[in-house]
Protein backbone atom coordinates (compact mmCIF):
# COMPACT_ATOMS: atom_id res chain seq x y z
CA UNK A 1 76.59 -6.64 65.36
CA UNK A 2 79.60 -8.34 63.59
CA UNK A 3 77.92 -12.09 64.52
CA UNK A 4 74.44 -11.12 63.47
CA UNK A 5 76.27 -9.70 60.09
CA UNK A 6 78.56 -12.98 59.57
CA UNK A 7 75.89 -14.95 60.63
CA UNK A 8 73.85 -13.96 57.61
CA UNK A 9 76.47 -13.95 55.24
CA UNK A 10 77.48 -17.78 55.99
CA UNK A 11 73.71 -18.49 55.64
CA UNK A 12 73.14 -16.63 52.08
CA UNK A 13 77.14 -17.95 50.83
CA UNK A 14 76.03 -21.18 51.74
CA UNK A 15 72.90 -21.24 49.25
CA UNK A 16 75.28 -20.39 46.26
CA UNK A 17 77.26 -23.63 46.75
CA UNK A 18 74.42 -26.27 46.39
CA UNK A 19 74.89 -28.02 43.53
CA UNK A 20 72.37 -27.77 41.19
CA UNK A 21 70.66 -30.81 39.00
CA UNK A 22 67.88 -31.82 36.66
CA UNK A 23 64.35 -30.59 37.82
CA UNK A 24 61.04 -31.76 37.31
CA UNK A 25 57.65 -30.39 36.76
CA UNK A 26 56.07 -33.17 39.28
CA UNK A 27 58.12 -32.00 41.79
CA UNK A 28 55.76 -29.46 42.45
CA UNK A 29 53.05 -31.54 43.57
CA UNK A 30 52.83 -33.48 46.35
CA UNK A 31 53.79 -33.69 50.14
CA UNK A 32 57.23 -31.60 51.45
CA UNK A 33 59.38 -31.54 54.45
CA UNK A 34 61.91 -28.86 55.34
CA UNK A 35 63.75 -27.25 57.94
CA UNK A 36 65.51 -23.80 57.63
CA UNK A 37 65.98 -20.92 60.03
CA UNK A 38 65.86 -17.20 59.93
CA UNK A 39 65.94 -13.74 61.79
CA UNK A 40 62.86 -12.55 63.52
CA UNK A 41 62.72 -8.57 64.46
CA UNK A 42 60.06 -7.92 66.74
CA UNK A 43 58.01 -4.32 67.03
CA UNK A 44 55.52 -4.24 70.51
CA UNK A 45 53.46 -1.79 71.81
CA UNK A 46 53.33 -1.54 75.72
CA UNK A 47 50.52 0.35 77.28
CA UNK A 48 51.47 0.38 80.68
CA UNK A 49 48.71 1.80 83.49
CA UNK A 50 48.98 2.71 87.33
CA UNK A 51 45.50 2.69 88.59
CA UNK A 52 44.44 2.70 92.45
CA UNK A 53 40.64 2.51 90.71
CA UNK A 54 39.87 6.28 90.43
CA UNK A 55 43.02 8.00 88.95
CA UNK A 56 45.26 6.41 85.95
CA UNK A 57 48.43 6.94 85.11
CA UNK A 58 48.97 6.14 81.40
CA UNK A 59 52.15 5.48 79.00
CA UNK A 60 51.67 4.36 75.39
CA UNK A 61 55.00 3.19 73.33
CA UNK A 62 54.23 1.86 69.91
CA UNK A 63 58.09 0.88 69.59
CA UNK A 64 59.42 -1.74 71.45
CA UNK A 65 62.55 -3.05 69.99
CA UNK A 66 62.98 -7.03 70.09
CA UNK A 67 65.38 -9.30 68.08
CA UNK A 68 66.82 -12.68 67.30
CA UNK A 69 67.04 -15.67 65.43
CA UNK A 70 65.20 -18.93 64.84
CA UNK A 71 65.32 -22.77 63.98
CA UNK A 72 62.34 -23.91 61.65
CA UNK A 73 60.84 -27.73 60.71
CA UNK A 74 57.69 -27.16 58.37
CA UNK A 75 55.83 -30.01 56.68
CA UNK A 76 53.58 -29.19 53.91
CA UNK A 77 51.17 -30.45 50.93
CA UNK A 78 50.97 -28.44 47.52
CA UNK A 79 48.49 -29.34 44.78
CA UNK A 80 49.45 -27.94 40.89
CA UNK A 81 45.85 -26.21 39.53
CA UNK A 82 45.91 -25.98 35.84
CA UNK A 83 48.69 -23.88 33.93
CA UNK A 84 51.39 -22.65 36.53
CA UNK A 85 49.15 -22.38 39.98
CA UNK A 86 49.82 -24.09 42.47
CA UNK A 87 48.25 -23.84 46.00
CA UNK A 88 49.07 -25.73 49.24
CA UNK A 89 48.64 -26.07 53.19
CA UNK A 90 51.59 -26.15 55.54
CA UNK A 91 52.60 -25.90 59.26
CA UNK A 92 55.56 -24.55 60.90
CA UNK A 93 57.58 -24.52 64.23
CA UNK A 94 59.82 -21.74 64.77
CA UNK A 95 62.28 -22.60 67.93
CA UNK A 96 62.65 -18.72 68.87
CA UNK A 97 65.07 -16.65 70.44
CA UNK A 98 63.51 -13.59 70.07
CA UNK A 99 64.06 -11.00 73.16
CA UNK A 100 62.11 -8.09 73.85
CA UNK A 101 64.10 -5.38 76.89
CA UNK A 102 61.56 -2.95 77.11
CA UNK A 103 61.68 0.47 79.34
CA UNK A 104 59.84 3.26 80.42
CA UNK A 105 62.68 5.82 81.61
CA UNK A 106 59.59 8.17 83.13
CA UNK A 107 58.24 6.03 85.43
CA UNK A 108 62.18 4.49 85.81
CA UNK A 109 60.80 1.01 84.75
CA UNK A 110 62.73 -1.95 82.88
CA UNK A 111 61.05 -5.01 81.42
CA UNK A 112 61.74 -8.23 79.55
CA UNK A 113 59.26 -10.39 77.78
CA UNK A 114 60.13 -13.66 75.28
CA UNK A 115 57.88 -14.53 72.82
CA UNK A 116 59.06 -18.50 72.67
CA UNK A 117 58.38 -20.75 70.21
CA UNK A 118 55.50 -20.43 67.24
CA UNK A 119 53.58 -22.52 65.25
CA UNK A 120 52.13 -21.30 62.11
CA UNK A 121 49.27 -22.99 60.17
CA UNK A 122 48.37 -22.07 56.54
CA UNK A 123 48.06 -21.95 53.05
CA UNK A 124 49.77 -20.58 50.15
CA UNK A 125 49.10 -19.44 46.56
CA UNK A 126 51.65 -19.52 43.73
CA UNK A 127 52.46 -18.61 40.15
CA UNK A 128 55.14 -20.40 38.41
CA UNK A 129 57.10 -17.71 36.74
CA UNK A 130 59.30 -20.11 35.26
CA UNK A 131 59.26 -23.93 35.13
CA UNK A 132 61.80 -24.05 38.07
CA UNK A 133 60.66 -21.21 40.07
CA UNK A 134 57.21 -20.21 42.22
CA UNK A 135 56.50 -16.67 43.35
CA UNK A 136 54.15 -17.16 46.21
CA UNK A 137 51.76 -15.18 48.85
CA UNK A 138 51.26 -17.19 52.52
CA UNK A 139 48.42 -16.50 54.98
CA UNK A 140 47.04 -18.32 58.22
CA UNK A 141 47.25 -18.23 61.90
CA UNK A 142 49.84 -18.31 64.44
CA UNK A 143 50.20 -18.93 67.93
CA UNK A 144 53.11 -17.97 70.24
CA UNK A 145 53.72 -18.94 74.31
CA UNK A 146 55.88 -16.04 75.72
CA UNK A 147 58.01 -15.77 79.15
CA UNK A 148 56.32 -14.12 82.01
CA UNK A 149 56.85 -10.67 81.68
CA UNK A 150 59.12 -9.22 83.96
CA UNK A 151 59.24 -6.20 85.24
CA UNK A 152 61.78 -3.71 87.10
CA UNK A 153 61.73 -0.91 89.50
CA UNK A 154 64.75 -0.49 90.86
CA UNK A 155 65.92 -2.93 93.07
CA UNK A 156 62.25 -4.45 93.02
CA UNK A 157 61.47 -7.13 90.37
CA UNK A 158 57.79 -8.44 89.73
CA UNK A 159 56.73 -11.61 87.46
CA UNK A 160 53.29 -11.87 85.82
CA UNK A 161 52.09 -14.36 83.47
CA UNK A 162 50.88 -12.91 79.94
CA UNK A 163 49.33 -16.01 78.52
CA UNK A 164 49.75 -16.95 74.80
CA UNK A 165 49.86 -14.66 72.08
CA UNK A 166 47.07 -15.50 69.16
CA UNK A 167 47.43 -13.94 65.71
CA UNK A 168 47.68 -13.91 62.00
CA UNK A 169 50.79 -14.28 59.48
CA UNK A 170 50.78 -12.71 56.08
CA UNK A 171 53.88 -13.58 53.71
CA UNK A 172 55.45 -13.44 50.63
CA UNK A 173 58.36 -15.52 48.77
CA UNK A 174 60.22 -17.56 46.22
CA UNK A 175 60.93 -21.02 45.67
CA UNK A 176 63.36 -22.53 43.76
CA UNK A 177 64.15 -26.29 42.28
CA UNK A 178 67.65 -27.30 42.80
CA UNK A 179 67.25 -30.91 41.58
CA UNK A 180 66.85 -33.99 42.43
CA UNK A 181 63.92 -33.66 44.39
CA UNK A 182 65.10 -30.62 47.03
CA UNK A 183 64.06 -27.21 46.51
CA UNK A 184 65.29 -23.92 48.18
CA UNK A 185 62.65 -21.35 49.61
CA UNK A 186 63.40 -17.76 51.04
CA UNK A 187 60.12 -16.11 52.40
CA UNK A 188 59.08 -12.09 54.43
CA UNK A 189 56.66 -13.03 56.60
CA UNK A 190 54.51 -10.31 58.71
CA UNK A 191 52.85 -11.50 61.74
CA UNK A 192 50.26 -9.53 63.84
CA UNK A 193 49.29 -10.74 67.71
CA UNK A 194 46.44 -10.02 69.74
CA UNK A 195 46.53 -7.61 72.55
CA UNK A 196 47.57 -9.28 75.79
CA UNK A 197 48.05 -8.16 79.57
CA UNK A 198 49.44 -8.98 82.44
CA UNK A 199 48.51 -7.62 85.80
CA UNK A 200 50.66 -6.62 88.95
CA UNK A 201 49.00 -6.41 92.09
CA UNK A 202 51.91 -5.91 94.41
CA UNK A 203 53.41 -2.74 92.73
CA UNK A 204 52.03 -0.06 95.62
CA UNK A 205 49.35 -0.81 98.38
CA UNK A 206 46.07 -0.04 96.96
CA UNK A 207 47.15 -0.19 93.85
CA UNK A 208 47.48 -2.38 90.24
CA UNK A 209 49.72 -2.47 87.58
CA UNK A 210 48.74 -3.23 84.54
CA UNK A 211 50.94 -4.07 81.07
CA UNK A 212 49.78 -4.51 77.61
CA UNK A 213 51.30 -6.04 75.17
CA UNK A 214 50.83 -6.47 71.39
CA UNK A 215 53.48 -7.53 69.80
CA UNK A 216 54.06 -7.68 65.18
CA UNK A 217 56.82 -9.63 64.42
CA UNK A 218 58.84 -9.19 61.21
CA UNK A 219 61.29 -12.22 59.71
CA UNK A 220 63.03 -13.73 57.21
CA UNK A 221 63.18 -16.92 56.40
CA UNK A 222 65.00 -19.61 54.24
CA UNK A 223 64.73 -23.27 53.93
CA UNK A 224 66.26 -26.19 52.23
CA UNK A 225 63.02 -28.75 51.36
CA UNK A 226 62.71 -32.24 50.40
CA UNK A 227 59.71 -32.52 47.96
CA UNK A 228 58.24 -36.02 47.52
CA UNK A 229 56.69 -35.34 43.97
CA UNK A 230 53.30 -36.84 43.47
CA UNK A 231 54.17 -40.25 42.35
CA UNK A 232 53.82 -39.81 38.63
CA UNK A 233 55.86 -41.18 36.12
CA UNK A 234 54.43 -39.01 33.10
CA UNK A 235 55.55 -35.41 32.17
CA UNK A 236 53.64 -32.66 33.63
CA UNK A 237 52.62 -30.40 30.69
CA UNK A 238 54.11 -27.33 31.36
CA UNK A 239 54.06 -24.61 28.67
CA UNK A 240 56.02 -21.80 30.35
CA UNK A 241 59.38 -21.75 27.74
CA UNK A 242 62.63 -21.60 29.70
CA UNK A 243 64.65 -18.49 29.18
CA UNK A 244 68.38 -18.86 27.96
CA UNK A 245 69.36 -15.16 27.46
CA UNK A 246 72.79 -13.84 29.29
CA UNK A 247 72.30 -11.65 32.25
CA UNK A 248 75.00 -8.93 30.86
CA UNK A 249 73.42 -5.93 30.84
CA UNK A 250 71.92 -2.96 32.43
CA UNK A 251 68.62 -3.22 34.11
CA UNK A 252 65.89 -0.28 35.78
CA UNK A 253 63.50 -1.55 38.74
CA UNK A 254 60.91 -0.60 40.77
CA UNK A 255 59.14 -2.33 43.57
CA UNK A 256 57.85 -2.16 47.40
CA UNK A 257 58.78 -3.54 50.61
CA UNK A 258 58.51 -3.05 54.45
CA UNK A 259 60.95 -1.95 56.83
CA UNK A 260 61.58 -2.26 60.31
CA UNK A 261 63.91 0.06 62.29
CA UNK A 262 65.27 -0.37 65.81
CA UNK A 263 67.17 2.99 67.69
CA UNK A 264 68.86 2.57 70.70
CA UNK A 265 68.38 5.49 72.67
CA UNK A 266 70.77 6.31 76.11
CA UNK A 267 70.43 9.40 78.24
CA UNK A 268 73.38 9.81 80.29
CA UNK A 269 72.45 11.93 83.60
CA UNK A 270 74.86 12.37 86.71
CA UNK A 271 72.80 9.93 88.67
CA UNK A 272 72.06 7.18 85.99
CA UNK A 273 72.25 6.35 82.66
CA UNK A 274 68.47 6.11 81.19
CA UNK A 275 68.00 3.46 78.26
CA UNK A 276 65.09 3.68 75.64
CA UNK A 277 65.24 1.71 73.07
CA UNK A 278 62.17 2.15 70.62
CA UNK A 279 61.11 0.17 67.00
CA UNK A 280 59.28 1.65 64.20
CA UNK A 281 58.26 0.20 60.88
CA UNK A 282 56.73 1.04 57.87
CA UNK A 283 56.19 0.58 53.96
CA UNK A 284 58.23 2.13 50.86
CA UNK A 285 58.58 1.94 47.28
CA UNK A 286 62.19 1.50 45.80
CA UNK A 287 63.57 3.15 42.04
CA UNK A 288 67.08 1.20 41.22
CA UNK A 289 69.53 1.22 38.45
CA UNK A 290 72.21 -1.33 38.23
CA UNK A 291 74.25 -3.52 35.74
CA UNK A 292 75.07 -7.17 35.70
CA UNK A 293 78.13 -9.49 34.30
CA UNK A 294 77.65 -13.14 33.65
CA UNK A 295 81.29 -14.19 33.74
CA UNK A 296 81.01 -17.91 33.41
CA UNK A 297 77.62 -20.23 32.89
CA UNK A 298 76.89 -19.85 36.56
CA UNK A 299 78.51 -16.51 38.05
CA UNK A 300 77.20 -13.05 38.02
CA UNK A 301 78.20 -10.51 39.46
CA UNK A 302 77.10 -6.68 39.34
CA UNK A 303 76.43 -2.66 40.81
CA UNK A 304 73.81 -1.59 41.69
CA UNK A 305 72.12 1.63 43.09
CA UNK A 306 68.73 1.87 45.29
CA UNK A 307 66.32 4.92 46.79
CA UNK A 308 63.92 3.81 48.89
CA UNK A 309 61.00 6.47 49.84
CA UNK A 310 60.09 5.49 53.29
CA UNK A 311 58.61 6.85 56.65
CA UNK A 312 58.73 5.23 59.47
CA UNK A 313 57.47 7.28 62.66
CA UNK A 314 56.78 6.22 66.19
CA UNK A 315 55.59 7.67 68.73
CA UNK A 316 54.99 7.76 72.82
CA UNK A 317 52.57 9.26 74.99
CA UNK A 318 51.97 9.79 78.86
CA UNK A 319 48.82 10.88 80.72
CA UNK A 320 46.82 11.59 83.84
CA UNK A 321 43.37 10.73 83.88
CA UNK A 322 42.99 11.03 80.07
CA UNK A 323 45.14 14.09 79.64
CA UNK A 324 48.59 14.52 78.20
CA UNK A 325 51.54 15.48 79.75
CA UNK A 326 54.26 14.17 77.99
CA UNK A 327 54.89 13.16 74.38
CA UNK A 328 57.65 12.14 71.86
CA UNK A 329 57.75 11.48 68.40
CA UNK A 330 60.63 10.50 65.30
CA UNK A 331 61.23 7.96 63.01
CA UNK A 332 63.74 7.08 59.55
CA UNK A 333 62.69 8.16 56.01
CA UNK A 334 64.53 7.93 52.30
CA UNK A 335 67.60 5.41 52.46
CA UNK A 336 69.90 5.22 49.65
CA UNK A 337 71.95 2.29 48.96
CA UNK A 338 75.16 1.81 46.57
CA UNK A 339 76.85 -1.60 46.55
CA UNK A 340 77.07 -4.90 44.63
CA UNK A 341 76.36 -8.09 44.54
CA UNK A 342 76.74 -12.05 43.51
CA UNK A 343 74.93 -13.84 42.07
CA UNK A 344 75.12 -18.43 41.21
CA UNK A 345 72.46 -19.17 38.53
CA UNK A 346 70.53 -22.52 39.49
CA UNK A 347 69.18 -22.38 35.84
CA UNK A 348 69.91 -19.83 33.23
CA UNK A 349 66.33 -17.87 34.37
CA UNK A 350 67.17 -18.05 38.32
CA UNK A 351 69.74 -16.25 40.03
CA UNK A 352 70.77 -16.96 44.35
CA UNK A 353 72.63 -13.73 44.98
CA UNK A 354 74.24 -11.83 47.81
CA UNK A 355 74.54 -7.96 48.13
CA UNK A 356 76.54 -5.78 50.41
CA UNK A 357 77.91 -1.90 50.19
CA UNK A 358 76.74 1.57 51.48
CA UNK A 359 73.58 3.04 53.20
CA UNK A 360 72.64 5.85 53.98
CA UNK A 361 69.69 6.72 55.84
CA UNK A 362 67.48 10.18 56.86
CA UNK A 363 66.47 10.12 60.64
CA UNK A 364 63.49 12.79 61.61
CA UNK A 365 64.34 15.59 64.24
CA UNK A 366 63.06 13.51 67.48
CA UNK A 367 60.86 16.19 68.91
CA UNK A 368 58.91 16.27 72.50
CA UNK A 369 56.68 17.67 74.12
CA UNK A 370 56.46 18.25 77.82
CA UNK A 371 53.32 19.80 79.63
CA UNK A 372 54.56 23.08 82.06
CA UNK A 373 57.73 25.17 81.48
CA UNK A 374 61.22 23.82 81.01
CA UNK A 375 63.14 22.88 77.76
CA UNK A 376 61.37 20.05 77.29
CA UNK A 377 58.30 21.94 76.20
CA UNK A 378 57.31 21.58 72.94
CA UNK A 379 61.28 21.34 72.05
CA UNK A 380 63.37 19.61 69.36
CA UNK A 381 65.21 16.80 71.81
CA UNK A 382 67.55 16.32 69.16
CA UNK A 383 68.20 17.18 65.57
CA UNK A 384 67.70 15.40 61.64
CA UNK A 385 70.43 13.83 60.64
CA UNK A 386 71.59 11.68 57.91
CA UNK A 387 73.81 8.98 59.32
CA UNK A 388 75.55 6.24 57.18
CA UNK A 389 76.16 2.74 57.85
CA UNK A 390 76.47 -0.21 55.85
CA UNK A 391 73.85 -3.17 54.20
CA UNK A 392 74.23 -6.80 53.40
CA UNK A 393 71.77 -8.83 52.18
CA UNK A 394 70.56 -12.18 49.68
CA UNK A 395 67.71 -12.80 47.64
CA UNK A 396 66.81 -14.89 43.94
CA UNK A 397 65.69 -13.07 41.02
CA UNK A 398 64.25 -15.03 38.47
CA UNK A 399 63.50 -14.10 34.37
CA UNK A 400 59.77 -14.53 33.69
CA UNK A 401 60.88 -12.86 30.12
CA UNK A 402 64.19 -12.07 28.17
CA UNK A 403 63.53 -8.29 29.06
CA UNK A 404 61.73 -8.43 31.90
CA UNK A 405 62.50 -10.07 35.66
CA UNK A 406 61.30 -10.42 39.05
CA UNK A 407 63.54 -9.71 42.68
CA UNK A 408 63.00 -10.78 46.21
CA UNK A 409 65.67 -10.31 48.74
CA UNK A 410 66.26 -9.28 52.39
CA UNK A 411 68.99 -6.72 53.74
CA UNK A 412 70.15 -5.43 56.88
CA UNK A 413 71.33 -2.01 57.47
CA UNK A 414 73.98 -1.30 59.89
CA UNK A 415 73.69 2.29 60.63
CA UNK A 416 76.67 4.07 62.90
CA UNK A 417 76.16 4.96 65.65
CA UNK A 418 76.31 8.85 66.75
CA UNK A 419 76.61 11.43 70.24
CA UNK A 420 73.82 14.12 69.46
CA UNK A 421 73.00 17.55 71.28
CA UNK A 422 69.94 17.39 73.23
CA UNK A 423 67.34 20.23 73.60
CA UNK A 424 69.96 21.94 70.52
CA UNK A 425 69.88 25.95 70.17
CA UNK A 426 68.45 25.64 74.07
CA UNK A 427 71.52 25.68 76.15
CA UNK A 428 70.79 22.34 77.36
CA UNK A 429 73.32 21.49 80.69
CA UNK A 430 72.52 17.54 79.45
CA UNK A 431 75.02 15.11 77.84
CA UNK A 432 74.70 14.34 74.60
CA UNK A 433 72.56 11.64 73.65
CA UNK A 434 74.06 8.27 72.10
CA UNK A 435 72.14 6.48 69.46
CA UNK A 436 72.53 2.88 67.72
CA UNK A 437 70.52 2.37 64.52
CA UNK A 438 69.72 -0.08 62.37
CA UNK A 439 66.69 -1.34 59.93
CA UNK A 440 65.88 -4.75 58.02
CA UNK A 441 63.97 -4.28 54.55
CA UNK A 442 62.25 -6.99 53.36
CA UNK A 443 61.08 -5.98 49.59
CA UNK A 444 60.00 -6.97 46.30
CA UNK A 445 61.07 -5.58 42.68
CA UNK A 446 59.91 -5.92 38.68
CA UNK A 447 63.26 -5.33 36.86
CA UNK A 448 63.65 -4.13 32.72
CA UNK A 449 66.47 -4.86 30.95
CA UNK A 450 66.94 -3.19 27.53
């Protein structure tokens, strides 16, 4: 947790020492190269299915936690319309080390599946909200090649090929210029894959294993880009006035995002220790107050305070022949946030920041459901709680008016982790239950400063 946590902080400290120089409106036009790298957190169903061709055993997961990081190159074209569009076409190669350990503690099952390496082909629409900076939306197609899946029972292991995983990518982001031709972009991108399976025939004799796969993929992204410029030596009309006005002040917001969360579940027993980790994700709106100090020409630094209204559920589901016999459901909802951040302006409208303080987050009572007698039977497994943790995060706002501003930026919460009663009020003989928590926000604001 520390590396991942350093490891983004060294990436968003490192944008706020670029120097920053003269920028033109040509330098929107034109072909670009980049490269960059991000963090990719991965959500995937598994619908796993024991058939011998007459009776099925079924388990459905929507929450299989995956994570990891990622080296970009992209290469693009952008063309400015009239006023302050601009559209373009790119591609991009994401070098992946994204993981996915997946398990099935009923059927006493362990897997692993990669995703690899993706390639993303598509377009973008943008909106210059100020002569330096473009608020964008991305969309197009991607294509993954995983790892075989693998697959564990016990001391067996099996190996099946999956094939490649086809989808779609829809994104949003900011790009700033920096001068002298580069330009910094930080970008959410969702991506959504095709169902794919891969078949076991050697499980059991007379029988077939079967395990589908589907994964959505969140990440974030920044890049440092070299832009070309389209060879003209004229100035680009460009009517959008530049805003001078000090960022001192207090400030209200409101905007939307998605989140991803990832719980690390463990089940200590006398005879082994049962793993299940599980991923849910999910929309929410955001209210937040905060204040800001510009110190110098190019400092800022500032509190803030954030509610975001969320729900994010999963759930997972076991059944014979059609019918249910087992089932388990939870998720996070309403996270508050206190901390502060800093900010280097790369002109007076645009502000690189970082942010970091306290979170706190509302988990669900995780409840189950268990066909037959026994405590698992329509039971609480284990209690709400509100567990706290810490964020850290980086974004760019940018002024569009004196009053009025716009935010994109990424955090990571760091929730603790905690030992909770299972089967509580029950008289459960079980150990307590150990979770590990944590969820990445990517989101979007409209700020007002009075």
């Amino acid at each position: 947790m520390i590396e991942k946590l350093t490891g983004l902080a060294l990436v968003a400290g490192s944008t706020l020492i670029i120097a920053a120089g003269p920028a033109s409106a040509n330098d929107w036009a034109g072909p670009y190269i980049g490269i960059g790298g991000g963090y990719d957190m991965t959500n995937t169903r598994v619908d796993t299915r024991l058939t011998d061709g007459l009776t099925n055993i079924d388990y459905k997961k929507n929450g299989q936690a995956g994570a990891g990081g990622f080296l970009t190159l992209s290469a693009g074209y952008d063309h400015a319309l009239f006023g302050p569009l601009v559209v373009g076409v790119f591609v991009d190669y994401d070098f992946s080390d994204a993981d996915t350990n997946f398990s099935n503690f009923l059927f006493s099952e362990t897997g692993h599946l990669k995703l690899g390496d993706q390639l993303s082909v598509g377009g973008r629409v943008g909106y210059l909200v100020a002569p330096t900076t473009l608020f964008f939306s991305t969309f197009g197609y991607a294509r993954s090649d995983p790892s075989d899946v693998t697959i564990n029972f016990g001391p067996t292991s099996m190996r099946a090929d999956i094939g490649s995983f086809n989808g779609y990518f829809l994104g949003s982001g900011v790009e700033t210029l920096i001068g002298n031709g580069f330009s910094l972009k930080a970008e959410y991108r969702y991506t959504s894959m095709r169902s794919e399976g891969a078949v076991f025939n050697d499980t059991v004799p007379s029988a077939t294993l079967i395990e589908t796969l589907k994964p959505q993929t969140q990440t974030i992204r920044m890049s440092l880009n070299y832009r070309f410029g389209d060879g003209k030596k004229d100035v680009v009309d460009n009517s959008i006035p530049p805003i001078t006005s000090s960022w001192t002040g207090p400030y209200l917001g409101f905007g939307a995002g998605y989140s991803v969360a990832q719980k690390q579940e463990t089940f200590p027993s006398e005879a082994s220790t049962l793993n299940n980790p599980v991923s849910n994700d999910g929309g929410f709106i955001s209210a937040t107050v905060g204040y800001d100090y510009q110190f110098s020409k190019r400092f800022v630094v500032g509190a803030l305070a954030d509610a975001d209204m969320s729900n994010l559920k999963y759930k997972d589901q076991l059944s014979f022949s059609g019918t249910p016999i087992y089932e388990s459901r939870g998720g996070f909802k309403n996270i508050l946030m206190v901390g502060g951040r800093l900010g280097y302006l790369t002109a007076p409208d645009t502000l690189l920041f970082v942010s970091g303080g306290y979170a706190n987050a509302g988990m669900e009572a995780t409840l189950s459901s268990l066909a037959g007698p026994g405590p698992g039977n329509g039971a609480t497994l284990y209690d709400a709680k509100r567990i706290s943790g810490a964020f850290i995060g980086a974004g760019v706002e940018t002024k569009i008016w004196d009053s009025l501003s716009l935010k994109a930026e990424y955090r990571y919460i760091d929730l603790a982790s905690e030992n909770l009663e299972l089967f509580p009020g029950l008289g459960s003989p079980f150990p307590p239950a150990h979770i590990d928590p944590d969820i990445q926000t990517g989101r979007l604001s409209i700020n007002w400063r009075p």
